[in-house]
C-alpha atoms as a PDB file:
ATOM      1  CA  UNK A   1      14.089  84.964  51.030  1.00  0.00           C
ATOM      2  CA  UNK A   2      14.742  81.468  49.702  1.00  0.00           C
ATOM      3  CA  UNK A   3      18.096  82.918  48.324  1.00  0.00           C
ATOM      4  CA  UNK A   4      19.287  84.633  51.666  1.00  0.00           C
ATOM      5  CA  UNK A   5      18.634  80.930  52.692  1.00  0.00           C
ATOM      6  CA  UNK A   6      20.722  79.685  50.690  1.00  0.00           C
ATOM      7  CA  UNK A   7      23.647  81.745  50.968  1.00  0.00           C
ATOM      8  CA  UNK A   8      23.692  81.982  54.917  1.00  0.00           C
ATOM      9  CA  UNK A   9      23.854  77.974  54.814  1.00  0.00           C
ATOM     10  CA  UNK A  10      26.608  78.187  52.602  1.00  0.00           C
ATOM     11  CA  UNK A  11      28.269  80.637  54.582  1.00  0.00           C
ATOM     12  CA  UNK A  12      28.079  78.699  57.549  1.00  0.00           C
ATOM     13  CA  UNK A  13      28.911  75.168  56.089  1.00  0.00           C
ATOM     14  CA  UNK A  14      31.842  77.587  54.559  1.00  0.00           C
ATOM     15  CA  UNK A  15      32.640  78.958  58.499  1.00  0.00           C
ATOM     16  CA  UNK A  16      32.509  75.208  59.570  1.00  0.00           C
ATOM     17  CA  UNK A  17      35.003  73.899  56.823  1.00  0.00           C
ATOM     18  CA  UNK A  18      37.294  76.698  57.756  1.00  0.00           C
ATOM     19  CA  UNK A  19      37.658  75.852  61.347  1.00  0.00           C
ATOM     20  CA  UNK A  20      38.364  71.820  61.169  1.00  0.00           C
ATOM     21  CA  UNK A  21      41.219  72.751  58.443  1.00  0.00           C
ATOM     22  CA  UNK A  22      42.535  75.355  60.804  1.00  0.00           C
ATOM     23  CA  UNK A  23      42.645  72.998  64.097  1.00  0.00           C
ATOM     24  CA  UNK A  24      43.837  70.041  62.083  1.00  0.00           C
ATOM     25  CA  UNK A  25      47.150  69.240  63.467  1.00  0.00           C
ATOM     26  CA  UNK A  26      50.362  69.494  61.726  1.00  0.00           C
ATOM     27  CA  UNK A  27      52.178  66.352  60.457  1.00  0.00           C
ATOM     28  CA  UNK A  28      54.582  64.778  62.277  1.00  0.00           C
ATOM     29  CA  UNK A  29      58.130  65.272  60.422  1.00  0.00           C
ATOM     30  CA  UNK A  30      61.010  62.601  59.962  1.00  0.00           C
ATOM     31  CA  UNK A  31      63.035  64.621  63.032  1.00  0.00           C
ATOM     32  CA  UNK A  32      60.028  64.751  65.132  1.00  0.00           C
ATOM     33  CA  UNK A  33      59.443  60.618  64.643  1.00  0.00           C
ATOM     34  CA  UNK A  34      63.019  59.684  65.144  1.00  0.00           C
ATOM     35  CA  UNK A  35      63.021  61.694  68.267  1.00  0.00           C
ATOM     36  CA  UNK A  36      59.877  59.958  69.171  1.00  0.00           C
ATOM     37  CA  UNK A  37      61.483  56.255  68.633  1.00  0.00           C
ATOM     38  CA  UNK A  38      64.544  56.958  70.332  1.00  0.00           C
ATOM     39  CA  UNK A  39      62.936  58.915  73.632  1.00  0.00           C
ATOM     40  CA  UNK A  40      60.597  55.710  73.524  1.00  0.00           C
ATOM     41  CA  UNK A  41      63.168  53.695  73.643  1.00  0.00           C
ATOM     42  CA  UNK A  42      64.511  55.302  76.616  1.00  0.00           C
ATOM     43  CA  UNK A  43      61.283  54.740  78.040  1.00  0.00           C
ATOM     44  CA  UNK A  44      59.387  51.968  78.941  1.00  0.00           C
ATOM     45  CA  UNK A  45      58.754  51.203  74.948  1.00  0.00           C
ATOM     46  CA  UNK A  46      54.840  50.136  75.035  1.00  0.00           C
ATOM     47  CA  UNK A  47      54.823  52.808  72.398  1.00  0.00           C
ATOM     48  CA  UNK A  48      57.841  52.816  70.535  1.00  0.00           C
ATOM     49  CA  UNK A  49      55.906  51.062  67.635  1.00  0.00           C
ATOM     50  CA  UNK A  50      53.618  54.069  67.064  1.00  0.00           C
ATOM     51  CA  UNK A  51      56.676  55.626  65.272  1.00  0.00           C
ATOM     52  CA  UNK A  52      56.084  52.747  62.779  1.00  0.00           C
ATOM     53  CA  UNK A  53      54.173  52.039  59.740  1.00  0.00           C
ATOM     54  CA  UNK A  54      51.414  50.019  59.847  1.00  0.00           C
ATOM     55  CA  UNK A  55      52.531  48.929  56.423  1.00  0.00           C
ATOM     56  CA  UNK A  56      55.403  47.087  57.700  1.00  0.00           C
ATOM     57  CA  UNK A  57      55.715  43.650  57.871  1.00  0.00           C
ATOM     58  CA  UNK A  58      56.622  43.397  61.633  1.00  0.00           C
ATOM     59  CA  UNK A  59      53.948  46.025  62.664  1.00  0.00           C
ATOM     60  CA  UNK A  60      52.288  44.085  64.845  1.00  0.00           C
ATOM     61  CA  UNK A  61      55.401  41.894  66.542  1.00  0.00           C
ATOM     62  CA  UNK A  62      56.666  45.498  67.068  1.00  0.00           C
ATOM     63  CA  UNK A  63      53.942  46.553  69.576  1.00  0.00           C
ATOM     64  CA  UNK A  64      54.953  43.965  71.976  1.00  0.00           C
ATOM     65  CA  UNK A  65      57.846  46.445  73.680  1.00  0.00           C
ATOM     66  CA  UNK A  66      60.504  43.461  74.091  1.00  0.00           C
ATOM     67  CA  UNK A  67      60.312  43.088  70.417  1.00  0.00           C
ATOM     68  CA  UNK A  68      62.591  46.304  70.395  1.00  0.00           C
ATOM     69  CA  UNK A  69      65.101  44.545  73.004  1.00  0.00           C
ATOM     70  CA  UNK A  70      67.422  42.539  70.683  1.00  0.00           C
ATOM     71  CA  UNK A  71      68.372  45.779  68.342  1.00  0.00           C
ATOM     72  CA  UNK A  72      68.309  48.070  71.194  1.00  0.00           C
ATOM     73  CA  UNK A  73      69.023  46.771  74.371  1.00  0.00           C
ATOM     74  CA  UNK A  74      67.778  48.179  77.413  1.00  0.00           C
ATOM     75  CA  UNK A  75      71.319  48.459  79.288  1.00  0.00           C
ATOM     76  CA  UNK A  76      72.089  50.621  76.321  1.00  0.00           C
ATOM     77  CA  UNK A  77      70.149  53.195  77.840  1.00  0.00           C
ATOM     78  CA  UNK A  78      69.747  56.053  77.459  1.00  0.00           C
ATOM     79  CA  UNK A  79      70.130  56.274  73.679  1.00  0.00           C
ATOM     80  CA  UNK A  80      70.617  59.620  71.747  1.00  0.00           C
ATOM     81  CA  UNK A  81      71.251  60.225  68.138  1.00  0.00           C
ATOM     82  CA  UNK A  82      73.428  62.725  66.141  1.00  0.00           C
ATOM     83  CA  UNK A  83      73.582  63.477  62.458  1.00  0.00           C
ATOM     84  CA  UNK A  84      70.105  63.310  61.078  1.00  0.00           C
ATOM     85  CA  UNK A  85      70.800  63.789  57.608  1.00  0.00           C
ATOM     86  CA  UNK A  86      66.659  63.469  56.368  1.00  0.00           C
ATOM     87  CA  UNK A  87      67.256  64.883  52.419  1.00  0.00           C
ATOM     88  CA  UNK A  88      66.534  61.402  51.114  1.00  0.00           C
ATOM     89  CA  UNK A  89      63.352  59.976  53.212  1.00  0.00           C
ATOM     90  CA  UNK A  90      64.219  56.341  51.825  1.00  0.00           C
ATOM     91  CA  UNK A  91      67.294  56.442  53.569  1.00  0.00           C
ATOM     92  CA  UNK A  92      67.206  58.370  56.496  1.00  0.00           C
ATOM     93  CA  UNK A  93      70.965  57.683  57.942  1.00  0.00           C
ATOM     94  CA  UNK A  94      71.833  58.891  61.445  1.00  0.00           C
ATOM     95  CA  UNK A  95      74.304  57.992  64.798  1.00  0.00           C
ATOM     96  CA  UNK A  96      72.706  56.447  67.539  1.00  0.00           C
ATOM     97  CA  UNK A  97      75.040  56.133  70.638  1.00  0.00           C
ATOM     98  CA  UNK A  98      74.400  54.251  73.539  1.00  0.00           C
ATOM     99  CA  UNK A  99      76.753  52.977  76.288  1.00  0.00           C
ATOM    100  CA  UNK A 100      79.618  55.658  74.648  1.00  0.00           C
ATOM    101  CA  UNK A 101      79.300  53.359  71.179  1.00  0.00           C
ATOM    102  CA  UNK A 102      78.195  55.364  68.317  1.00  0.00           C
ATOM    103  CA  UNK A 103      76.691  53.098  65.069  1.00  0.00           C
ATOM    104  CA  UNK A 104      75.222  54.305  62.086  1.00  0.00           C
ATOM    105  CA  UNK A 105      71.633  53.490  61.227  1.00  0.00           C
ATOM    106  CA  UNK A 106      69.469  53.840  57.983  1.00  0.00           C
ATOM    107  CA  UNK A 107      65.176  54.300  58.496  1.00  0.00           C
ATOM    108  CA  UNK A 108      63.268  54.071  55.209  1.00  0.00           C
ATOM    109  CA  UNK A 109      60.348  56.252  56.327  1.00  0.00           C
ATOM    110  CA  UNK A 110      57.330  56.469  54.851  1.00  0.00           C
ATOM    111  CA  UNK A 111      54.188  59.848  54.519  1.00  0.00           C
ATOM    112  CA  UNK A 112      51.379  57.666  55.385  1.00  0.00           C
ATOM    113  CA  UNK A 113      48.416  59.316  54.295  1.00  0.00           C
ATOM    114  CA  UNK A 114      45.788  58.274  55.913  1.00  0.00           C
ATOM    115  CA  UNK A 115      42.575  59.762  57.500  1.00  0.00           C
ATOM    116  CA  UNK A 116      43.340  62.674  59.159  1.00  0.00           C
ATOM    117  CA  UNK A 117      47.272  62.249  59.223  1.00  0.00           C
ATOM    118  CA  UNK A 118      49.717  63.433  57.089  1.00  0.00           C
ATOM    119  CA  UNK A 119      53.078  61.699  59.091  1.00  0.00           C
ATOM    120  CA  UNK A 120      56.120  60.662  58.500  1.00  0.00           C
ATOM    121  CA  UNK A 121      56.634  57.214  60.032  1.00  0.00           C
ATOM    122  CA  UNK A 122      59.922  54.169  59.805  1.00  0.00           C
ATOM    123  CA  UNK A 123      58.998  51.810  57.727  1.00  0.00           C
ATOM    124  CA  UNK A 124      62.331  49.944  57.582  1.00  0.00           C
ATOM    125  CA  UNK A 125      65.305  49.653  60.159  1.00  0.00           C
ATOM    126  CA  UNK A 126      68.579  48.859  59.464  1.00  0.00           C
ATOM    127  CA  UNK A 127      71.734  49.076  61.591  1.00  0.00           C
ATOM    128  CA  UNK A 128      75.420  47.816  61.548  1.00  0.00           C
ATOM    129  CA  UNK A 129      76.176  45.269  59.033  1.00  0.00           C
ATOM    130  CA  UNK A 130      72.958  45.877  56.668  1.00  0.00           C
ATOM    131  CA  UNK A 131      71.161  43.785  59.531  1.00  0.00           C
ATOM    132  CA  UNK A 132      67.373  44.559  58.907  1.00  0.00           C
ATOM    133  CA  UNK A 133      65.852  44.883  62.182  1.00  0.00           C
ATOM    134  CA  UNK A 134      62.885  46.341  61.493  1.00  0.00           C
ATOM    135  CA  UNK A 135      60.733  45.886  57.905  1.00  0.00           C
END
């Protein structure tokens, strides 16, 4: 009896494992979080710093939404981007265009591990003229 116990509690703590894995959700990719940063910065940009790392130096001057202003100028709107080229996640490069005026960009991104997250997130910003914006 004590056996049969045993084994239908690990069965079920087995059942209950199963089903958080499976309805974990799946990380976010470097295309999925540059899409995120740019569509917030067509936005009203109260979250464009959630596409950030918490690990970076500016992490927390980067969740006031005007910090994003001086690289990215609102009038610039909207802003797209072309030519995600992701092989090297240290040096994400890619086109962002805004008022017809195309510039090339680098993101260092980062996997940040961390609780239940498994996401790729910019750690580092830097546009025209190896200007760091964002670090």
């Amino acid at each position: 009896m004590k056996t049969t116990l045993r084994i239908t509690a690990l069965a079920l703590v087995a059942a209950a494992t199963v089903m958080v894995l499976s309805c974990a959700p799946a990380p976010v990719s470097i295309s999925d979080t540059v899409s995120s940063f740019i569509t917030s910065l067509n936005g009203n940009r109260s979250d464009t710093y959630k596409n950030t790392s918490t690990s970076a130096t500016a992490y927390a001057a980067a969740r006031i939404s005007t910090f994003w202003d001086l690289p990215f100028t609102p009038l610039g709107k909207p802003y797209s981007y072309s030519g995600l080229n992701d092989s090297n996640p240290a040096a994400v490069t890619l086109t962002i265009t805004a008022n017809g005026l195309s510039t090339a960009w680098t993101f260092m991104m980062v996997n940040d591990k961390n609780m239940d997250s498994d996401d790729w997130l910019i750690k580092q910003i830097t546009g025209p003229g190896s200007t760091v914006w964002f670090s």
